[in-house]
C-alpha atoms as a PDB file:
ATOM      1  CA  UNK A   1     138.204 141.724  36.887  1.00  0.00           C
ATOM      2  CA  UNK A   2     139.797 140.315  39.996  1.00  0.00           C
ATOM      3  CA  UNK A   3     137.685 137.188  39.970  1.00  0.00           C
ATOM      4  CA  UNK A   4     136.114 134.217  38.025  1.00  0.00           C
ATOM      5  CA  UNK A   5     133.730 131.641  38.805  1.00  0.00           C
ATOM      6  CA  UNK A   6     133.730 128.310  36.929  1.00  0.00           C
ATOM      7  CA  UNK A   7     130.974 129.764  34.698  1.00  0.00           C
ATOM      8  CA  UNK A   8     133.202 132.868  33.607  1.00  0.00           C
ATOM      9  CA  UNK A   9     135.957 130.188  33.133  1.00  0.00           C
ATOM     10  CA  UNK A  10     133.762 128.603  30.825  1.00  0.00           C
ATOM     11  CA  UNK A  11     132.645 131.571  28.747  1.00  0.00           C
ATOM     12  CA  UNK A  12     135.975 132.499  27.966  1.00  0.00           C
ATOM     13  CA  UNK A  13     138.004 129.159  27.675  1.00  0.00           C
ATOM     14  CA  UNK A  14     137.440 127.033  24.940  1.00  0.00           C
ATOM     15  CA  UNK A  15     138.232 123.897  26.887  1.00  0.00           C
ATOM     16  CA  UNK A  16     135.401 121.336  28.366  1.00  0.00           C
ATOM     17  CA  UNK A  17     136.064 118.657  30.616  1.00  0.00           C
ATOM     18  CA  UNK A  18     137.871 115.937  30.961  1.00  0.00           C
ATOM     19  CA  UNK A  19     140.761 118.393  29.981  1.00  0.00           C
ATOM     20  CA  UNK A  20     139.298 121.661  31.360  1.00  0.00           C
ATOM     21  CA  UNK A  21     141.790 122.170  34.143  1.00  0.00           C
ATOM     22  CA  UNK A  22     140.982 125.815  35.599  1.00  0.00           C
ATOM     23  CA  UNK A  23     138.080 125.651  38.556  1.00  0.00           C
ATOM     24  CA  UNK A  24     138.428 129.590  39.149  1.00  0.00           C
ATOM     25  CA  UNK A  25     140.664 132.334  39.398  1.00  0.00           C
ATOM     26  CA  UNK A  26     141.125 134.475  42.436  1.00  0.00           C
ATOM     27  CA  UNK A  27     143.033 137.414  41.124  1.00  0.00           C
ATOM     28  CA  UNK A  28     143.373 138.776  37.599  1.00  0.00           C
ATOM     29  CA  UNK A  29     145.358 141.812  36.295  1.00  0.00           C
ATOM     30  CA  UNK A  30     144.238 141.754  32.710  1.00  0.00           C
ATOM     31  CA  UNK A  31     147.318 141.470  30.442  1.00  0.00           C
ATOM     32  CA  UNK A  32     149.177 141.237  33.493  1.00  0.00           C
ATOM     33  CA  UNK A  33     148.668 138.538  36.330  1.00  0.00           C
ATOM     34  CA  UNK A  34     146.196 135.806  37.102  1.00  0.00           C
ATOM     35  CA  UNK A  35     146.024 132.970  40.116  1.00  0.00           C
ATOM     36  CA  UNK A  36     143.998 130.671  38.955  1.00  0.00           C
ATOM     37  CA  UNK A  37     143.073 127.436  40.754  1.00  0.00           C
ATOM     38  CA  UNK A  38     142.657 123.655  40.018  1.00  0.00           C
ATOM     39  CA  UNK A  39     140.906 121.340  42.390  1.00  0.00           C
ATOM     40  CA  UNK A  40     142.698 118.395  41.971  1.00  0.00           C
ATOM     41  CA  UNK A  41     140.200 115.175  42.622  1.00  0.00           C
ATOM     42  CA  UNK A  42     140.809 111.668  43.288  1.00  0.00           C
ATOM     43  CA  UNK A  43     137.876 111.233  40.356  1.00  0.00           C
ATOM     44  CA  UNK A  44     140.529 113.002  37.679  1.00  0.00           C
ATOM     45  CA  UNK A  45     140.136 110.461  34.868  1.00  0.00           C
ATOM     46  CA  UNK A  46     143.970 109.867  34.467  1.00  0.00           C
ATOM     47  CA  UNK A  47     144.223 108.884  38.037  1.00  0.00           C
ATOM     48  CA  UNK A  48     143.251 105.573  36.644  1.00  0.00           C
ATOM     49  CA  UNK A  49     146.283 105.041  35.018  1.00  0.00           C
ATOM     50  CA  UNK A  50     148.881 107.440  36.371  1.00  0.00           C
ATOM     51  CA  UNK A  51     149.441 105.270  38.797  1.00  0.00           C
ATOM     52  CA  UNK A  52     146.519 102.995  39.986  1.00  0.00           C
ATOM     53  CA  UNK A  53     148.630 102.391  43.671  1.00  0.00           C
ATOM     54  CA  UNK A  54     149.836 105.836  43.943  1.00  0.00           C
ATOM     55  CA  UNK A  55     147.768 108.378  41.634  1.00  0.00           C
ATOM     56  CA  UNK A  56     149.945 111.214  40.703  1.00  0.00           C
ATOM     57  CA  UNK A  57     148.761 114.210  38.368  1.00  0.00           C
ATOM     58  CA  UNK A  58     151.177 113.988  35.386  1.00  0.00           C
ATOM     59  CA  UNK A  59     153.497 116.885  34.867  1.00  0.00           C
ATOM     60  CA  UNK A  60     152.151 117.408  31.508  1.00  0.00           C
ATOM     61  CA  UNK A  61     149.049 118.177  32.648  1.00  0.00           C
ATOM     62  CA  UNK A  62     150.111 120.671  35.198  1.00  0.00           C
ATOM     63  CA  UNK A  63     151.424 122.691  32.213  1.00  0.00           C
ATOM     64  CA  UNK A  64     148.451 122.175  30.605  1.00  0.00           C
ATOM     65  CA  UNK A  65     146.844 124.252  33.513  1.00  0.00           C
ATOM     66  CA  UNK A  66     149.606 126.404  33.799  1.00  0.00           C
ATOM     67  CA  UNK A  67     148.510 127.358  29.972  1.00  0.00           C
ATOM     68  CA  UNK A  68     145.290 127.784  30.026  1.00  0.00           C
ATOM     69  CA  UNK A  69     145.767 130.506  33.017  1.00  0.00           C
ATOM     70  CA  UNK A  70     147.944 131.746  30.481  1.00  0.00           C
ATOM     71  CA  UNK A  71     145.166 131.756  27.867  1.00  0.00           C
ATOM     72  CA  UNK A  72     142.757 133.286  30.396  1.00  0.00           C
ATOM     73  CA  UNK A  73     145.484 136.178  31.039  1.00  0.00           C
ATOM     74  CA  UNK A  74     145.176 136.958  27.303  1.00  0.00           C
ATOM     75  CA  UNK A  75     141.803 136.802  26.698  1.00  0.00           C
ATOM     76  CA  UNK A  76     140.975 139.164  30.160  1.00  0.00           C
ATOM     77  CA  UNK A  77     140.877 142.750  28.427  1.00  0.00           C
ATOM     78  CA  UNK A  78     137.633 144.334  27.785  1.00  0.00           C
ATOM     79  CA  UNK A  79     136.837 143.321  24.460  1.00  0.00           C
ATOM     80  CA  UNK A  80     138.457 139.720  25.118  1.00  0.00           C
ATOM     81  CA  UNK A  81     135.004 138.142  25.893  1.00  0.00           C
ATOM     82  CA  UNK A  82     133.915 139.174  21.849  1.00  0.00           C
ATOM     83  CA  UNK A  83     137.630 138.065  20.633  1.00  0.00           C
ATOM     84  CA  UNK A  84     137.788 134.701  22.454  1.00  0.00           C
ATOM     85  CA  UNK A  85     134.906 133.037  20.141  1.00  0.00           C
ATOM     86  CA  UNK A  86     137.250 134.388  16.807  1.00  0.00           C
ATOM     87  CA  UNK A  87     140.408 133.424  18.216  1.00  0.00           C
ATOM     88  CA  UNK A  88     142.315 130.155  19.281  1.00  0.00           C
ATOM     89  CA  UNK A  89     145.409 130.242  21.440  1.00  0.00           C
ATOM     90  CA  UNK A  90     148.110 127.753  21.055  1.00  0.00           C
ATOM     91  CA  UNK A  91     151.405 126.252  22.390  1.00  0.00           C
ATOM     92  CA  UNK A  92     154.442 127.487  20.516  1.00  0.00           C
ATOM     93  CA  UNK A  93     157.020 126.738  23.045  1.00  0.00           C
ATOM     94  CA  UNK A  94     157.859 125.107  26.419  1.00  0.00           C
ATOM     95  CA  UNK A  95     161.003 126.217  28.752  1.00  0.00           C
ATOM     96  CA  UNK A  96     162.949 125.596  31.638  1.00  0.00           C
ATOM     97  CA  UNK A  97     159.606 123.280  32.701  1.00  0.00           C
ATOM     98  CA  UNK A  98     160.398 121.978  36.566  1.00  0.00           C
ATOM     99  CA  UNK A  99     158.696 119.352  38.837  1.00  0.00           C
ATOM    100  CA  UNK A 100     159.564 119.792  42.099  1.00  0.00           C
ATOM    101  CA  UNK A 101     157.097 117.756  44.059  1.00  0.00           C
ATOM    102  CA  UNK A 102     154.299 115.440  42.944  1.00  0.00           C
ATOM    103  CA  UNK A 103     150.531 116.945  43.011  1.00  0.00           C
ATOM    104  CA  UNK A 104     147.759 113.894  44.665  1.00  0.00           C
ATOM    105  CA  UNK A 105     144.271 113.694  44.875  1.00  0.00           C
ATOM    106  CA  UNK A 106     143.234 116.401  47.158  1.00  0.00           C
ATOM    107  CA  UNK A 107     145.187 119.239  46.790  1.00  0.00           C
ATOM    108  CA  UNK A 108     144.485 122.334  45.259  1.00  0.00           C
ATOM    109  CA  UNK A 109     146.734 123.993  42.430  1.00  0.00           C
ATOM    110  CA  UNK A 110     147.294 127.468  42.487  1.00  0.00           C
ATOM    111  CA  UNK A 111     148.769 128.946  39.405  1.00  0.00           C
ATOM    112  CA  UNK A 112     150.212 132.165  38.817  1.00  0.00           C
ATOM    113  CA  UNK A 113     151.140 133.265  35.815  1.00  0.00           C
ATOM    114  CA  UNK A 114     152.565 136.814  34.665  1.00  0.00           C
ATOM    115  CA  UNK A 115     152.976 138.055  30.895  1.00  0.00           C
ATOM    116  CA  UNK A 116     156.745 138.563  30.638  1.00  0.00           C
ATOM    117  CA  UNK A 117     155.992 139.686  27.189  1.00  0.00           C
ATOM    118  CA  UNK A 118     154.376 140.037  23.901  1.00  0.00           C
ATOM    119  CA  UNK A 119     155.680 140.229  20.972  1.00  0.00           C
ATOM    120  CA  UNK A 120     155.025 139.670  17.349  1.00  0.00           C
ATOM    121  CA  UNK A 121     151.697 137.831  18.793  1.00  0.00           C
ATOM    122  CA  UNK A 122     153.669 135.739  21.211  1.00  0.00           C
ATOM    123  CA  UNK A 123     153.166 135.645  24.580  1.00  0.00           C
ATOM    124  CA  UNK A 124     156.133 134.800  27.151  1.00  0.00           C
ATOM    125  CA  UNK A 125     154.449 133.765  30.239  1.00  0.00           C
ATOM    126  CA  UNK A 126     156.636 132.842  33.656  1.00  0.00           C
ATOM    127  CA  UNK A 127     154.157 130.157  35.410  1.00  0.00           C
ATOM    128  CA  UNK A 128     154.645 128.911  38.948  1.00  0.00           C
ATOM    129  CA  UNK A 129     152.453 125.775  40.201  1.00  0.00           C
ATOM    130  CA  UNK A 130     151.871 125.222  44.277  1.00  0.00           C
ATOM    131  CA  UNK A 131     150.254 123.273  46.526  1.00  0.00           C
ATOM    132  CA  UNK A 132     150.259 124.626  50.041  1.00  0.00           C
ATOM    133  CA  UNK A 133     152.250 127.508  49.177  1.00  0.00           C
ATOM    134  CA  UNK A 134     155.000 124.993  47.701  1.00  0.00           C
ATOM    135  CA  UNK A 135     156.181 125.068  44.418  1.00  0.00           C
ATOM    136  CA  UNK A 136     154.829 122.297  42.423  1.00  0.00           C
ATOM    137  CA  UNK A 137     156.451 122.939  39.379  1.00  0.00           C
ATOM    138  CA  UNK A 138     157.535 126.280  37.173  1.00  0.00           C
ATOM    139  CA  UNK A 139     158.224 127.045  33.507  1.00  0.00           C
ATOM    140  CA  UNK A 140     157.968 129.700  31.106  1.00  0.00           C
ATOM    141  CA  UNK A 141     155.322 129.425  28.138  1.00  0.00           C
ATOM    142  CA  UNK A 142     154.772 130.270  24.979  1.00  0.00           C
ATOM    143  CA  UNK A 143     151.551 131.039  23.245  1.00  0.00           C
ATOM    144  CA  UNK A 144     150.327 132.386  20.190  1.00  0.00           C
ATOM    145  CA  UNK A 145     146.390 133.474  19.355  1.00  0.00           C
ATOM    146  CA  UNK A 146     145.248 132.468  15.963  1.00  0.00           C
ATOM    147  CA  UNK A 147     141.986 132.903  14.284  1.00  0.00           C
ATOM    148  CA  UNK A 148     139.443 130.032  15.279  1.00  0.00           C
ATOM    149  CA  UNK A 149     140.002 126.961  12.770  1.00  0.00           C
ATOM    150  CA  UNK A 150     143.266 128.500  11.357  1.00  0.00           C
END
């Protein structure tokens, strides 16, 4: 499956805007690897207030993207498409999260994300954010799947 329209996006992620923050994904080794991208638009609803005279995506959002990649990585086996409507994946842990520039209205975030490992149904994922080939911001997640509603 080395690519994903916004439509495949939305079959598998559980997400709808304002908070859906994957557009598509270019590459994807399931259980593996994923670059997934994120227009970012000067229409992004918290560009309103983060900050009206110089709108900058917050950081928390960024790993927000940076997670659902990771929840597309998990849910990109064969049988993930049937799994993904009985299961629910959630944060369990945040590390070594960096910012190293700010991400504006206009650029495009690619993420890349690689399954470090799984254990115990935990993913450890190592995420890298850029814009223009320059790191946005990094961090390693942590993600469980749990049935839906649990």
């Amino acid at each position: 499956m080395p690519e994903m329209d916004i439509f495949e996006v939305l079959r598998r992620l559980p997400q709808r805007y304002p908070i859906l923050m994957i557009d598509r994904v270019k590459e994807c080794e399931p259980r593996k690897r994923i670059v997934a991208l994120k227009n970012v638009s000067a229409n992004e609803p918290y560009f309103q207030g983060h900050f009206p005279a110089r709108p900058i995506m917050p950081g928390v959002l960024i790993l927000e993207a940076m997670a659902q990649a990771a929840g597309l990585l998990v849910l990109s086996g064969e049988d993930a498409l049937l799994k993904h409507q009985e299961n629910d994946y959630y944060y369990v842990g945040i590390d070594n999260a960096r910012f190293k520039r700010p991400v504006l209205p206009g650029d495009q975030l690619e993420l890349e994300v690689k399954l470090e490992r799984l254990l115990r149904g935990i993913g450890k994922f190592s995420c890298v954010a850029r814009v223009d080939g320059e790191v946005a911001a990094e961090a390693a997640i942590l993600l469980t799947v749990r049935p839906a509603g649990a």
